[in-house]
Protein backbone atom coordinates (compact mmCIF):
# COMPACT_ATOMS: atom_id res chain seq x y z
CA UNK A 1 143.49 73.73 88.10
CA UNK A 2 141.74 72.98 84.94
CA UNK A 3 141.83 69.82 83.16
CA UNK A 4 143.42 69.59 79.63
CA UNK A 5 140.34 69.11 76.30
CA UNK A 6 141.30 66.84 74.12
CA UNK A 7 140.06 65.56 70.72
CA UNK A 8 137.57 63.06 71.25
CA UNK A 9 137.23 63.91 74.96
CA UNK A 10 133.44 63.37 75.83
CA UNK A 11 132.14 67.36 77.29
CA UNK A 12 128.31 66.84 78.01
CA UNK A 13 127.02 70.00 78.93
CA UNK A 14 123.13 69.79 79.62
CA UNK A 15 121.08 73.18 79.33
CA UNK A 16 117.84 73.11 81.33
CA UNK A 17 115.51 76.04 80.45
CA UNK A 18 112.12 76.51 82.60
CA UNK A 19 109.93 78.49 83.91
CA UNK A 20 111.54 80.61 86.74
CA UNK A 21 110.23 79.87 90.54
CA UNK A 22 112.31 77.12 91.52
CA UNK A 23 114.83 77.21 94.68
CA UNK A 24 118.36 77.35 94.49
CA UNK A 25 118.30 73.86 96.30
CA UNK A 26 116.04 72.66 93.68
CA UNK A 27 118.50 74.00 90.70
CA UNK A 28 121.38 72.04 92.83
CA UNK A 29 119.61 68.71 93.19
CA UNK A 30 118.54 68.74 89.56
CA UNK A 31 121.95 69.48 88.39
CA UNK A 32 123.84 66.69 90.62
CA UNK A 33 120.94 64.35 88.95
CA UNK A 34 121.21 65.21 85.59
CA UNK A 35 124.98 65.16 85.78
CA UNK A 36 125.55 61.49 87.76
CA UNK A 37 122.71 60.30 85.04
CA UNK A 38 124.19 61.43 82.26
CA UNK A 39 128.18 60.26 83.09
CA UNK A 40 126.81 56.91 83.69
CA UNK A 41 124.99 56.74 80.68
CA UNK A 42 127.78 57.95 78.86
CA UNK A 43 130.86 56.24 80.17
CA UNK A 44 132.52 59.77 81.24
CA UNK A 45 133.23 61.37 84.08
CA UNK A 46 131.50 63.32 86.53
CA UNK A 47 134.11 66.12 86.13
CA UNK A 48 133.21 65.85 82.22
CA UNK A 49 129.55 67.35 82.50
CA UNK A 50 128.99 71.40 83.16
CA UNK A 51 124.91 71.86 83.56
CA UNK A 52 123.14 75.19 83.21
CA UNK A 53 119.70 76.43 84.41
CA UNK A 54 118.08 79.38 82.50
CA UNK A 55 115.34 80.61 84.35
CA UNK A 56 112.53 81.93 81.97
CA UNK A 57 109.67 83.98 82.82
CA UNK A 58 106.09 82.07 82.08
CA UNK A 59 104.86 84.55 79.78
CA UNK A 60 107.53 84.28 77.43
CA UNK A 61 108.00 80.70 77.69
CA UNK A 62 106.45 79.86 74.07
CA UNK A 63 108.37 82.76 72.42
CA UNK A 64 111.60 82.07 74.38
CA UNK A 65 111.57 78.23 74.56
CA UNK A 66 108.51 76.27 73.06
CA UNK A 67 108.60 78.00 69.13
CA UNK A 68 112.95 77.99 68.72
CA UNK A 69 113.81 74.80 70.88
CA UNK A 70 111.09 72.42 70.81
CA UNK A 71 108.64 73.15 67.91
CA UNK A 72 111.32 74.39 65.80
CA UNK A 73 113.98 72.08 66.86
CA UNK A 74 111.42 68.58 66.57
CA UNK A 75 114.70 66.58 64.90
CA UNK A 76 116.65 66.83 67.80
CA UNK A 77 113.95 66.54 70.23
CA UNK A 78 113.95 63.40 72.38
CA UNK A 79 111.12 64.11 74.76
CA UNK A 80 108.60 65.51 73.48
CA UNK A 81 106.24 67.39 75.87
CA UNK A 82 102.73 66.59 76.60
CA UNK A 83 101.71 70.45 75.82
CA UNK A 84 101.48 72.20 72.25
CA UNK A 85 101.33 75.67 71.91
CA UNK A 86 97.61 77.38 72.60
């Protein structure tokens, strides 16, 4: 049974996009990571955070990712990468 949203409840949801090759037990681990990190640097609950992993093929990574969500998102960006676009 599903839990109950209400105003002001705290609903992390983490979307990690990158390029496709990892395992299934990679996706997992990175998940349960990013999840227990975030809901203790939050204050919430583990049953708070949803986390997604979009799987994008290299070639379209700077099309895809790189130009909308980093480049042409820079004022929400909190890590920067170390890579600009050739």
């Amino acid at each position: 049974m599903f839990g109950t949203i209400n105003e002001g409840d705290e609903m992390p949801h983490i979307v990690v996009k990158m390029v496709a090759g990892r395992s299934e037990e990679q996706k997992q681990k990175l998940a349960g990571a990013l999840a227990d990190t975030l809901a203790r640097v939050l204050g919430c609950g583990d049953d708070a955070v949803s986390v997604s992993v979009e799987d994008i093929a290299a070639s379209d990574w700077f099309t895809k990712v790189y130009d909308p969500e980093i480049a042409g998102r820079a004022d929400t960006l909190y890590k920067k990468p170390g890579y600009s676009r050739p």
